[in-house]
C-alpha atoms as a PDB file:
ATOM      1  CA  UNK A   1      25.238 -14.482  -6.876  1.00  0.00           C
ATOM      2  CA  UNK A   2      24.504 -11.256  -5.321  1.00  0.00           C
ATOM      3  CA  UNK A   3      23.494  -8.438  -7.928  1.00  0.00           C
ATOM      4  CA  UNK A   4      24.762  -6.171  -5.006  1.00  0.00           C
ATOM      5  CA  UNK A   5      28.400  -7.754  -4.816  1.00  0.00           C
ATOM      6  CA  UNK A   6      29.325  -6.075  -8.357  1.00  0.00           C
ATOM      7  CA  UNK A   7      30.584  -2.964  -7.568  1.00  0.00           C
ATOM      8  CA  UNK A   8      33.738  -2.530 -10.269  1.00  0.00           C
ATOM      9  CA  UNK A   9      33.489  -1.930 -14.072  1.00  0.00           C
ATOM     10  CA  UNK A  10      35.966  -4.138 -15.693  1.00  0.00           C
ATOM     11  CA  UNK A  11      36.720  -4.271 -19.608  1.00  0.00           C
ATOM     12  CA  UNK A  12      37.684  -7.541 -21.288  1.00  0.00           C
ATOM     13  CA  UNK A  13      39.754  -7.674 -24.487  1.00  0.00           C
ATOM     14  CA  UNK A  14      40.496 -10.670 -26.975  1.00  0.00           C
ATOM     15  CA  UNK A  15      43.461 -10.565 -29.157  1.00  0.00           C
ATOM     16  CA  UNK A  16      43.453 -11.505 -32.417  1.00  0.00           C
ATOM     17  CA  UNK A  17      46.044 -12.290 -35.096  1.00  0.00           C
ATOM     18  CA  UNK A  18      46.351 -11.230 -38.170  1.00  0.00           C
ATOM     19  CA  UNK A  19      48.205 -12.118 -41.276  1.00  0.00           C
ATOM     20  CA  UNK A  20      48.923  -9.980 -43.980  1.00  0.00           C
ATOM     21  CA  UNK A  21      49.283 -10.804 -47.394  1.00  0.00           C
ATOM     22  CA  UNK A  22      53.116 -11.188 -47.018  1.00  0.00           C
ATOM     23  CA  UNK A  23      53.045 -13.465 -44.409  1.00  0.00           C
ATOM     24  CA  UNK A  24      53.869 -11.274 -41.293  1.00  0.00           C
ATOM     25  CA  UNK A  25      51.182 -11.500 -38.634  1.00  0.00           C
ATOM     26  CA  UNK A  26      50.696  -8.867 -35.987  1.00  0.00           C
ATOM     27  CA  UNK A  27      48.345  -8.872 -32.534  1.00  0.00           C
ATOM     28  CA  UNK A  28      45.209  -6.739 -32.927  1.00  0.00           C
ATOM     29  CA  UNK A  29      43.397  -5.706 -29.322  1.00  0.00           C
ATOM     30  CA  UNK A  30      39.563  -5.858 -29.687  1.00  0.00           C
ATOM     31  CA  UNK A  31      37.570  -4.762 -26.798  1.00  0.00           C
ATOM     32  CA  UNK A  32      34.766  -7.408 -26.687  1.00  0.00           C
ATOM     33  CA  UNK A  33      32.357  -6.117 -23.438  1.00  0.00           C
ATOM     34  CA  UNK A  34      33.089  -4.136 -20.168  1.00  0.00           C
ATOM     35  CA  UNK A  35      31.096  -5.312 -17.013  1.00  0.00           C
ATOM     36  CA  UNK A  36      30.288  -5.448 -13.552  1.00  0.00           C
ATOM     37  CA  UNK A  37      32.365  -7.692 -11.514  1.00  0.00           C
ATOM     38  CA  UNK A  38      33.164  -8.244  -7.641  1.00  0.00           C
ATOM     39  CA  UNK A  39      37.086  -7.856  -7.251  1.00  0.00           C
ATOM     40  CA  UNK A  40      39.303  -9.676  -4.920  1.00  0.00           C
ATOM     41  CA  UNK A  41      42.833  -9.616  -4.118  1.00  0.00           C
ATOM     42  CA  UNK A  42      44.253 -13.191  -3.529  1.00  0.00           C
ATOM     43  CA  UNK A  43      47.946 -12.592  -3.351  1.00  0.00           C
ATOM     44  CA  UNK A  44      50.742 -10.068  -4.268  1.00  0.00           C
ATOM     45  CA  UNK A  45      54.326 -10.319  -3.772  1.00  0.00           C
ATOM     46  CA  UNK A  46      57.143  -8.157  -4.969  1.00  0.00           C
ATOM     47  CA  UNK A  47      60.334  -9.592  -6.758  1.00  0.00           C
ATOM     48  CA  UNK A  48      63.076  -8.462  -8.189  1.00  0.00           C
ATOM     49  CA  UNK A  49      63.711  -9.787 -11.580  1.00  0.00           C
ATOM     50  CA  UNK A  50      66.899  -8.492 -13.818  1.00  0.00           C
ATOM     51  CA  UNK A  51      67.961  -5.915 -11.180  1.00  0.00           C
ATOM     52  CA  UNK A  52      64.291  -4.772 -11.597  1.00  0.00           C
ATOM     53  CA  UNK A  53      61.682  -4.473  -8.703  1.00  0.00           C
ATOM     54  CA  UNK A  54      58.611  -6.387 -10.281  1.00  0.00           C
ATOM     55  CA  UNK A  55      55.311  -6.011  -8.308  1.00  0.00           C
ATOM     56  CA  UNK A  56      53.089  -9.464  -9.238  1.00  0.00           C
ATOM     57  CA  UNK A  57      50.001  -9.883  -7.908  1.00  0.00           C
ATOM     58  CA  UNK A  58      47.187 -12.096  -8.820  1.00  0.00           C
ATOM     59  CA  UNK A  59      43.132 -10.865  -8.678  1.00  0.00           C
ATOM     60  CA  UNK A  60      39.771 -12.721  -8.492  1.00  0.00           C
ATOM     61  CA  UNK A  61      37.326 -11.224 -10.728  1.00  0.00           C
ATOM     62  CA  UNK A  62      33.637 -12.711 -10.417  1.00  0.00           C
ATOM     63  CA  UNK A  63      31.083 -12.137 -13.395  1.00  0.00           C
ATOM     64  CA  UNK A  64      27.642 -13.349 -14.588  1.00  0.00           C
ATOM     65  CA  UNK A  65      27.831 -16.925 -15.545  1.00  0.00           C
ATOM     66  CA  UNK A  66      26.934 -15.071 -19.931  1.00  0.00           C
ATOM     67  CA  UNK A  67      30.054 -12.889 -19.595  1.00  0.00           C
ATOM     68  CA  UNK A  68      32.182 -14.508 -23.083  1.00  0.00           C
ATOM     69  CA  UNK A  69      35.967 -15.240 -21.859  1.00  0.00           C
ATOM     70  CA  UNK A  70      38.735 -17.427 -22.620  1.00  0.00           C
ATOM     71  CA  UNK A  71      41.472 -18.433 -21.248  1.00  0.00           C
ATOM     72  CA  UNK A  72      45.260 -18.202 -23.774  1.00  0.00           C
ATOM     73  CA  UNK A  73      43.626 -15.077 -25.560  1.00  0.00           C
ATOM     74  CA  UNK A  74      41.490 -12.410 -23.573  1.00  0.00           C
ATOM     75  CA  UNK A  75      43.254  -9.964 -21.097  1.00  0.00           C
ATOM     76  CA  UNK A  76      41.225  -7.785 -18.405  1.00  0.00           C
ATOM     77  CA  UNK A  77      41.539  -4.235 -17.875  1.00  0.00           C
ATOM     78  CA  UNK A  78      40.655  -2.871 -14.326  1.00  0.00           C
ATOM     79  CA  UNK A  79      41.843   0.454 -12.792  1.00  0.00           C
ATOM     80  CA  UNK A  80      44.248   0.953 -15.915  1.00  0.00           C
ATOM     81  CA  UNK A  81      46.556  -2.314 -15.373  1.00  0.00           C
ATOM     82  CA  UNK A  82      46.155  -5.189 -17.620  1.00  0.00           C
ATOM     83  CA  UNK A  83      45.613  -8.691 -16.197  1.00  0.00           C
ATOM     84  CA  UNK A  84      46.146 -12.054 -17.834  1.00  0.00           C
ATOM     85  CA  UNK A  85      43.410 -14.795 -17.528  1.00  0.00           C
ATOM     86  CA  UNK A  86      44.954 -17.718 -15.794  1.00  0.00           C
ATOM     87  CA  UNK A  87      41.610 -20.018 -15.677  1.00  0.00           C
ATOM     88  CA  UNK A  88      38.096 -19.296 -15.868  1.00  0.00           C
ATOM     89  CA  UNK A  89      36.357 -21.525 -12.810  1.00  0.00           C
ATOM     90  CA  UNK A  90      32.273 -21.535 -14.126  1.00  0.00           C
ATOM     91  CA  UNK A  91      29.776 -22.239 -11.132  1.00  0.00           C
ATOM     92  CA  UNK A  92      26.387 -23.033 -12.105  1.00  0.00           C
ATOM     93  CA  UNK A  93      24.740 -23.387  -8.597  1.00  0.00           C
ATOM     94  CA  UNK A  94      25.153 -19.404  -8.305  1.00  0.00           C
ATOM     95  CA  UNK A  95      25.337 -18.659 -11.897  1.00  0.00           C
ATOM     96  CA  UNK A  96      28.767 -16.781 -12.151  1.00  0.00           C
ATOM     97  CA  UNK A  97      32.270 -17.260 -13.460  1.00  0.00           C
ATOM     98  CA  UNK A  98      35.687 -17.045 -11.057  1.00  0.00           C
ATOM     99  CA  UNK A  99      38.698 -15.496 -13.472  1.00  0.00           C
ATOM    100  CA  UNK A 100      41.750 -16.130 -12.017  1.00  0.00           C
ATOM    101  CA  UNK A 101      44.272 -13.331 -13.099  1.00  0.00           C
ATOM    102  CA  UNK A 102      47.683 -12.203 -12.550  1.00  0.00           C
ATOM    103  CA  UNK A 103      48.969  -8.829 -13.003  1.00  0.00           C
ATOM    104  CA  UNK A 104      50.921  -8.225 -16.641  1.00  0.00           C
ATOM    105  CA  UNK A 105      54.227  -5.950 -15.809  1.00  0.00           C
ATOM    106  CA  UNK A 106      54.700  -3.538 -18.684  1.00  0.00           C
END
């Protein structure tokens, strides 16, 4: 991969649960690293869901092969919008990762 090719600063968060001692749980946001990345747009469409215009769209981020991310609990922050991890695609030959994201509507 091209050192060149990594031209955005992204942030990656993992949530975490936690329980209290009665029980209740709640989500706790932990930034983990920001990083370099080379952004793509794949595909965006706009819906309307609930009498709501919804705008989804679904990114290509592509990091050093080291970068620590999973897939059900880590969320990317990029240009203040939050994106959800769909799959993380590793390829060794160039020594990067391919994150798959969609666009979370708050």
């Amino acid at each position: 991969m091209r050192t060149g090719l990594l031209r955005e600063t992204i942030a990656i968060y993992r949530t975490e649960i936690i329980q209290d001692d009665f029980g209740g749980t709640t989500n706790q946001h932990r930034l983990l690293t920001t990083t370099r990345a080379n952004v793509g747009y794949k595909t965006g469409t706009r819906e309307v869901v609930c009498d709501e215009l919804v705008y989804t769209y679904q990114v290509t981020f592509e990091v050093w092969q080291y970068v620590n991310i999973q897939e059900h609990t880590d969320y990317i922050m990029y240009k203040d919008k939050k994106y959800r991890v769909l799959s993380v695609i590793p390829v060794p030959a160039q020594q990067k990762k391919v994150i798959e994201t969609e666009l979370i509507n708050e």
